[in-house]
N, C-alpha and C. Protein backbone atom coordinates (compact mmCIF):
# COMPACT_ATOMS: atom_id res chain seq x y z
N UNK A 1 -15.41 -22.58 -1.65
CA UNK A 1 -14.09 -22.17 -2.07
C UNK A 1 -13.46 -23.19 -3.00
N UNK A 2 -14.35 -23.82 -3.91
CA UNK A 2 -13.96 -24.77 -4.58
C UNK A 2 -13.10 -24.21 -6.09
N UNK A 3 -13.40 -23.11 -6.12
CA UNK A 3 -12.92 -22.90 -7.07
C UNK A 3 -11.31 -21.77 -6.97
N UNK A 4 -10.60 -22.10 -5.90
CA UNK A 4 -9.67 -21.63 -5.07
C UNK A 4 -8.76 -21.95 -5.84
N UNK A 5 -7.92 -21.19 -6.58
CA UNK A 5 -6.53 -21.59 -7.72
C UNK A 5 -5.17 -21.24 -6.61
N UNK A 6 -4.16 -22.23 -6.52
CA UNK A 6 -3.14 -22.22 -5.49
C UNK A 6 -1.94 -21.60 -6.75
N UNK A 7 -0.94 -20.47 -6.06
CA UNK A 7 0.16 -20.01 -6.77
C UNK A 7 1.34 -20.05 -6.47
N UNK A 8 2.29 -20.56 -7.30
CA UNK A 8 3.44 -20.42 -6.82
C UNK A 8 4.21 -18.82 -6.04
N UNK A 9 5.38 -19.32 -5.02
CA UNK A 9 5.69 -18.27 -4.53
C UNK A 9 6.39 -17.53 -4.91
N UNK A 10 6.57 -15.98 -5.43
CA UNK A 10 6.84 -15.23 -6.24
C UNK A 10 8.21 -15.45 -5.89
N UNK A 11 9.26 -14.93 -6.85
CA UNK A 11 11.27 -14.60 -6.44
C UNK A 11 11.42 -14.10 -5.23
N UNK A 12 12.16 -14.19 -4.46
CA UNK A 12 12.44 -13.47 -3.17
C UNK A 12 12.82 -12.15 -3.79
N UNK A 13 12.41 -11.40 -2.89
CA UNK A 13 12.67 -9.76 -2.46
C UNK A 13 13.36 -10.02 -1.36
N UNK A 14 14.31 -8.13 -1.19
CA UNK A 14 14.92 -7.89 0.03
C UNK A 14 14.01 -7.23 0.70
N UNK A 15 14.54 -7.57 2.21
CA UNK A 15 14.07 -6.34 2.99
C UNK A 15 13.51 -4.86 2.54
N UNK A 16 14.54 -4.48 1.80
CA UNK A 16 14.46 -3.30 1.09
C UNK A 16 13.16 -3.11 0.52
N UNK A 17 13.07 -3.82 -0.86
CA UNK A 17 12.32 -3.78 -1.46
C UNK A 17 11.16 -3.66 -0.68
N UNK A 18 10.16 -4.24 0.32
CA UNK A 18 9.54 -4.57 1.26
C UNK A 18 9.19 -3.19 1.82
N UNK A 19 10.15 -2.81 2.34
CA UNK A 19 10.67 -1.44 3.07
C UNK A 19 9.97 -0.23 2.32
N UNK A 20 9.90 -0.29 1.05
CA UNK A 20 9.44 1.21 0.32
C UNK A 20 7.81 1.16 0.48
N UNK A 21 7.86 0.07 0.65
CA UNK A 21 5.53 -0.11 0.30
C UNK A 21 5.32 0.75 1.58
N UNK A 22 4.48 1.44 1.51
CA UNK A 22 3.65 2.38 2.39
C UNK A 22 2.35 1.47 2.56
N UNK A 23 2.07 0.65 3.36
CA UNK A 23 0.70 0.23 3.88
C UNK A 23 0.08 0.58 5.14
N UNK A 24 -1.07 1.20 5.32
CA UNK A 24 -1.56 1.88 6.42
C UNK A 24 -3.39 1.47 6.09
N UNK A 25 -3.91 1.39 7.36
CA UNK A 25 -5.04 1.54 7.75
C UNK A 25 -5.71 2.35 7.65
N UNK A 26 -6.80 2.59 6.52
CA UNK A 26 -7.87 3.39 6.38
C UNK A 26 -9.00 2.85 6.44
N UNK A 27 -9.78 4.15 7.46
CA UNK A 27 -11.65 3.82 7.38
C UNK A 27 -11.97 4.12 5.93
N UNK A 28 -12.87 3.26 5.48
CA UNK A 28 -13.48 3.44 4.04
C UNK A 28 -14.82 4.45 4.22
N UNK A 29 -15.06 5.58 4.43
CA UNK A 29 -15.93 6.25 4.34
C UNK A 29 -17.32 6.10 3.47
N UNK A 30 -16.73 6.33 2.14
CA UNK A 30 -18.11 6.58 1.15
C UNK A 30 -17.30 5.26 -0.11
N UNK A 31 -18.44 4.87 -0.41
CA UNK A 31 -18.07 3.89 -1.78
C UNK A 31 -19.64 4.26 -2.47
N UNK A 32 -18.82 4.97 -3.93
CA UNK A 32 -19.49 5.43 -4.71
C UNK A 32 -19.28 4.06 -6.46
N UNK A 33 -20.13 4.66 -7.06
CA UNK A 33 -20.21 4.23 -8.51
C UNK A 33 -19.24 5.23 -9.33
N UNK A 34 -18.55 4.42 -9.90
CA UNK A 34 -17.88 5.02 -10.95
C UNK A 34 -18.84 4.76 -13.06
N UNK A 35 -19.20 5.72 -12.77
CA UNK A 35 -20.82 5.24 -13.77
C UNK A 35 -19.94 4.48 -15.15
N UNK A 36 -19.00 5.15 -16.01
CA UNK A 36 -19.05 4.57 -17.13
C UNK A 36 -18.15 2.91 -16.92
N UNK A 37 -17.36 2.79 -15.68
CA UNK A 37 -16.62 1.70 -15.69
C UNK A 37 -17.62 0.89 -14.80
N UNK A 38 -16.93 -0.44 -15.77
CA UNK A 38 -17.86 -1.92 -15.59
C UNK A 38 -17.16 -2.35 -14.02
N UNK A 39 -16.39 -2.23 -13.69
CA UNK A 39 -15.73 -3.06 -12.58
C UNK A 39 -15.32 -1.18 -11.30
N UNK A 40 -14.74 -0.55 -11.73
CA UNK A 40 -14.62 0.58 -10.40
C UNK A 40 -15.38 1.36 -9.77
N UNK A 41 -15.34 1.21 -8.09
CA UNK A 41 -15.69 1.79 -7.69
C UNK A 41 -14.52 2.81 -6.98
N UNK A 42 -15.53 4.03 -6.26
CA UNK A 42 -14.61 5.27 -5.55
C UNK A 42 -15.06 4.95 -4.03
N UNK A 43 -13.30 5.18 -3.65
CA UNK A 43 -13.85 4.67 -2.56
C UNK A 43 -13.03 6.11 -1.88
N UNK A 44 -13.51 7.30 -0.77
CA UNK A 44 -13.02 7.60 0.44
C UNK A 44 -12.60 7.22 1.09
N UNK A 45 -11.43 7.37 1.56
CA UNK A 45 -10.97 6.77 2.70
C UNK A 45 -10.27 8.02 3.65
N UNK A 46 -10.43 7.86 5.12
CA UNK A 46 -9.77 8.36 6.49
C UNK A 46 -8.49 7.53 6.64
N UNK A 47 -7.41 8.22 6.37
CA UNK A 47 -6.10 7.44 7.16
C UNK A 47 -6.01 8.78 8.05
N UNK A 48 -6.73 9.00 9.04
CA UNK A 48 -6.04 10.01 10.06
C UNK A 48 -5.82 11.35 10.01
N UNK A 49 -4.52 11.35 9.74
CA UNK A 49 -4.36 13.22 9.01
C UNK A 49 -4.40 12.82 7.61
N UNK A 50 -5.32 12.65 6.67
CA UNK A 50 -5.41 12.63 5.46
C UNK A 50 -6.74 11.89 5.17
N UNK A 51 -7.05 12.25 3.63
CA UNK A 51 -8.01 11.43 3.51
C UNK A 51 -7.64 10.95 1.83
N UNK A 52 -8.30 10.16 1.47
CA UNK A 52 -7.40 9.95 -0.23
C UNK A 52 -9.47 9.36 -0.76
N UNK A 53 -8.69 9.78 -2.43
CA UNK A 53 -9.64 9.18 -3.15
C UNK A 53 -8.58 8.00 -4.09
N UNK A 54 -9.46 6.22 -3.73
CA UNK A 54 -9.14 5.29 -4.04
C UNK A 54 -9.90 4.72 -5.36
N UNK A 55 -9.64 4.49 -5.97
CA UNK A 55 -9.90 3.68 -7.00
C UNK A 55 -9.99 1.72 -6.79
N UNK A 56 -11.48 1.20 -6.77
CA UNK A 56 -10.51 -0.27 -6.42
C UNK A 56 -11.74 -0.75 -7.74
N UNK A 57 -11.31 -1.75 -7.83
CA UNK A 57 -12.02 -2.79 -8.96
C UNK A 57 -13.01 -3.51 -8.23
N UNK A 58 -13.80 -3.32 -7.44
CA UNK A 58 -14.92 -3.70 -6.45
C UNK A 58 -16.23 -4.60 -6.92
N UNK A 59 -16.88 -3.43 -7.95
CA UNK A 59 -17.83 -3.36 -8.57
C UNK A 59 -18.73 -4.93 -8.97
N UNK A 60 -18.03 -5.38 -9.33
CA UNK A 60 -18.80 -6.96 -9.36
C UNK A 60 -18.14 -8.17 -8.54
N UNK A 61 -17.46 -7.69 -7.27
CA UNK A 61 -16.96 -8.86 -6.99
C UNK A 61 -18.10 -9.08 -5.09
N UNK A 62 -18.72 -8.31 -5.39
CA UNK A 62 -19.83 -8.63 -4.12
C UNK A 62 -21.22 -7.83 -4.71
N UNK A 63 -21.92 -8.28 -4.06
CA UNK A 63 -24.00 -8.05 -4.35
C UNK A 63 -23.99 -6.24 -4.32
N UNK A 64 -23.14 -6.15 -3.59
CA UNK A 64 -23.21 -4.82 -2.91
C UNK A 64 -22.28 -3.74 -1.98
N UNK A 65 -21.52 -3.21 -3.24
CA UNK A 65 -20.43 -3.04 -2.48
C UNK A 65 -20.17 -1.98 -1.43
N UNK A 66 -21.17 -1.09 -1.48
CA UNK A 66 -21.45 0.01 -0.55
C UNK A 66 -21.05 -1.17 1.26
N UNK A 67 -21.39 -2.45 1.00
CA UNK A 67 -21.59 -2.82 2.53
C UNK A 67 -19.98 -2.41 3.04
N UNK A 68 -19.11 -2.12 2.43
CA UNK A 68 -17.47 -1.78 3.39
C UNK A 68 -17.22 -0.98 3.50
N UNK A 69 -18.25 0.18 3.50
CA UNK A 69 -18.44 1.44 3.96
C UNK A 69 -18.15 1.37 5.55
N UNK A 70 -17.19 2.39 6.41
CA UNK A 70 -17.68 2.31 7.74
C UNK A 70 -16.47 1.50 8.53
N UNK A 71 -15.77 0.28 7.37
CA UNK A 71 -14.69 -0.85 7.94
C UNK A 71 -13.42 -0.31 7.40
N UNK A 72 -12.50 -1.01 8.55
CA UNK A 72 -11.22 -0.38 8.05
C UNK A 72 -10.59 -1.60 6.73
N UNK A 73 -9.74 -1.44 6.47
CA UNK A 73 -8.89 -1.90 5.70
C UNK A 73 -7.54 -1.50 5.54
N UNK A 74 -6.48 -2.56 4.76
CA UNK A 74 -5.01 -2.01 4.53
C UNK A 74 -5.17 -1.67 2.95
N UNK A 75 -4.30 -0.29 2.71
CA UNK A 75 -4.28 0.60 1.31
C UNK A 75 -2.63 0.32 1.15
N UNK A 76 -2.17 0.65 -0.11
CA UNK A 76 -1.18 0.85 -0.09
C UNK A 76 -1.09 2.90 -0.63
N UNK A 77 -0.44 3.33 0.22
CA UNK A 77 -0.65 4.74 0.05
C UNK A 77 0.10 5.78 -0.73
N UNK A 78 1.51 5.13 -1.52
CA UNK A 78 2.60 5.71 -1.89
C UNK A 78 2.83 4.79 -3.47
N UNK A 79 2.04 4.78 -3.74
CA UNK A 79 1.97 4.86 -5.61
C UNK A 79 1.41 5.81 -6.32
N UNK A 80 2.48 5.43 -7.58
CA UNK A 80 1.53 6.92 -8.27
C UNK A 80 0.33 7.32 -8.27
N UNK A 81 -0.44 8.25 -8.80
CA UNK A 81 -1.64 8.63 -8.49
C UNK A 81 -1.74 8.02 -10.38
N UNK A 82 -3.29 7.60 -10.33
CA UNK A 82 -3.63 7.44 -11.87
C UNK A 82 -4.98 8.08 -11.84
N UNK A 83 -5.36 8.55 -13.36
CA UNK A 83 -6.20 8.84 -13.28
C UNK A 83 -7.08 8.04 -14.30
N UNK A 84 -8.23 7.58 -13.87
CA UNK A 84 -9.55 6.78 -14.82
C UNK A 84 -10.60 7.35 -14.23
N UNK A 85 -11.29 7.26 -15.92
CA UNK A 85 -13.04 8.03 -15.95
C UNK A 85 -12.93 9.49 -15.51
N UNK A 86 -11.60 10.03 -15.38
CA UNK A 86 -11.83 11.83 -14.71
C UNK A 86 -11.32 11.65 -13.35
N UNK A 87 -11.08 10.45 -12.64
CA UNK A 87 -11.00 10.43 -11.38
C UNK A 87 -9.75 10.39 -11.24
N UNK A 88 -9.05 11.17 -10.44
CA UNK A 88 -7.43 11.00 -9.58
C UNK A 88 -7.32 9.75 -8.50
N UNK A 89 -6.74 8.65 -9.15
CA UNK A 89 -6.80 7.34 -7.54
C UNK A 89 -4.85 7.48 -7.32
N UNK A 90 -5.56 7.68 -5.98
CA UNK A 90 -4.14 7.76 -4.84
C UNK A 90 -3.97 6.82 -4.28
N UNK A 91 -3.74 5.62 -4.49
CA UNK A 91 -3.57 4.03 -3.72
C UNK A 91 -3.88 3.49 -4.65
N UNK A 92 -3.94 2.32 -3.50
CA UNK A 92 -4.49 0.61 -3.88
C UNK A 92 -5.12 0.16 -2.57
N UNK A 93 -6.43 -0.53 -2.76
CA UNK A 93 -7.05 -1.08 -1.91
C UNK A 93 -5.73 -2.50 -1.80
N UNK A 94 -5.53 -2.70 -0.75
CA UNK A 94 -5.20 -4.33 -1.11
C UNK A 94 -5.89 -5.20 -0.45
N UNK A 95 -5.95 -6.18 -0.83
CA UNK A 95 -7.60 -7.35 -0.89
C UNK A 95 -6.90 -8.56 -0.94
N UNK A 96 -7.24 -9.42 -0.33
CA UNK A 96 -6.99 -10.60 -0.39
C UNK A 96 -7.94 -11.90 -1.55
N UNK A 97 -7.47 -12.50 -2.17
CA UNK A 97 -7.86 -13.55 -3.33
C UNK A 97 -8.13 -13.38 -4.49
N UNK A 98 -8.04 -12.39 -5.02
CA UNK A 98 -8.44 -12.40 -6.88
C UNK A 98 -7.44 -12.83 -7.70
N UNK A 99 -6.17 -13.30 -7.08
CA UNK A 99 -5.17 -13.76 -7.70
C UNK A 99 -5.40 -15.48 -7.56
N UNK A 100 -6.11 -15.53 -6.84
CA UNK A 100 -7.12 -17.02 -6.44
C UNK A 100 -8.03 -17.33 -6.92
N UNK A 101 -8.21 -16.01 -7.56
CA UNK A 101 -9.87 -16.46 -8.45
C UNK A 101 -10.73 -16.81 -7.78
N UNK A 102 -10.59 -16.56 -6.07
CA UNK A 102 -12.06 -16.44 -5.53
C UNK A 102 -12.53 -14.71 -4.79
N UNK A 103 -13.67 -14.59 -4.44
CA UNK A 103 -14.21 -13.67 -4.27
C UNK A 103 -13.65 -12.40 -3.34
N UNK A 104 -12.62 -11.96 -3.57
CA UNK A 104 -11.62 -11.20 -2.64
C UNK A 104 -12.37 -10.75 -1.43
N UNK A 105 -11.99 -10.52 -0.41
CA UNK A 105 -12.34 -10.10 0.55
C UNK A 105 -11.22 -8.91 1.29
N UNK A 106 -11.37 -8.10 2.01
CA UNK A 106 -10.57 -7.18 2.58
C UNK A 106 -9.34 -7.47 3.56
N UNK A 107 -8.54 -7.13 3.42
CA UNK A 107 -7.51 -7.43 4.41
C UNK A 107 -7.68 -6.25 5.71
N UNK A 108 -7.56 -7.15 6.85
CA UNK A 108 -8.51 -6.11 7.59
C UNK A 108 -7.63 -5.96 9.04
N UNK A 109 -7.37 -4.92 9.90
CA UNK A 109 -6.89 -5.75 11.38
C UNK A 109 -8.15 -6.38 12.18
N UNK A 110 -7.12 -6.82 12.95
CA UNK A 110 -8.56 -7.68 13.54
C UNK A 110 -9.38 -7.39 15.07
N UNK A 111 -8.70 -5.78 15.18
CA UNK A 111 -9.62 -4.80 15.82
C UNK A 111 -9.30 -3.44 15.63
N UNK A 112 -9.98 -2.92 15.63
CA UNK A 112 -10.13 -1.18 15.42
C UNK A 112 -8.85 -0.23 15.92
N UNK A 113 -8.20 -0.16 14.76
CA UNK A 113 -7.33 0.70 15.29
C UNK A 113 -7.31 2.18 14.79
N UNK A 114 -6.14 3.24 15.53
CA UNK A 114 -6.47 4.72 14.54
C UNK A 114 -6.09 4.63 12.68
N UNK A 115 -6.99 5.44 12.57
CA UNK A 115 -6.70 5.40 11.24
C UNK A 115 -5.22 5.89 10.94
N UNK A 116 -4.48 5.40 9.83
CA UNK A 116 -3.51 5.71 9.57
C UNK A 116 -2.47 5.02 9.81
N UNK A 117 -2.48 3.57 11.31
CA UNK A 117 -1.75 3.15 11.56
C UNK A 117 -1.37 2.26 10.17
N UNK A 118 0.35 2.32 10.22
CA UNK A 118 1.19 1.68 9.35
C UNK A 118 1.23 -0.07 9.58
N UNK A 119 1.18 -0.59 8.55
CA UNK A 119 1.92 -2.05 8.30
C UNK A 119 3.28 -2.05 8.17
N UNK A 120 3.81 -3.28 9.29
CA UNK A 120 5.11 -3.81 9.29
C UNK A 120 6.01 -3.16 10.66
């Protein structure tokens, strides 16, 4: 982790602000190739009563990214939808370290809960 870049702490936010993010727990089902983009993959995800197609920038930041198939993770679920390569992405994976410039890893709970459960 030597190459670990430290950041200052962003302006304070209110409560509020805080308050609108929708973050919830989804199983990552299927992680596919997004063929013409260099960095996205598609990722399925189970939040419970729903399921969403995610868009995350995956693609070169592990050997193999199919392995987080199966694990949960926190999404953010209530941003616009965009669309790249043809694909509709409904979230954001959120990931811990690429703003660190080291090898992000998943923000994860730290046991199995139902899908769907909310952050905060």
């Amino acid at each position: 982790m030597s190459d670990f870049v430290s950041k200052k702490v962003k302006k304070n936010i209110s409560f509020k602000d805080v308050a609108k993010l929708d973050i919830r727990v989804g199983e990552i089902l299927k992680v596919e190739d997004v063929e013409k983009s260099k960095d996205l993959m598609k990722l399925t995800v189970d939040f419970g009563d729903f399921e969403r197609i995610i868009l995350a920038s995956i693609k070169n930041e592990r050997e193999n990214p199919k392995e987080i198939e199966n694990k949960q993770a926190l999404f953010v679920v209530n941003m616009e939808s965009k669309e790249m390569f043809g694909i509709k992405s409904e979230g954001m994976l959120f990931d811990l370290g690429y703003e660190n410039k080291i090898t992000p890893v998943l923000a994860m709970p730290e046991k199995k809960v139902p899908n769907g459960t909310c952050a905060g």
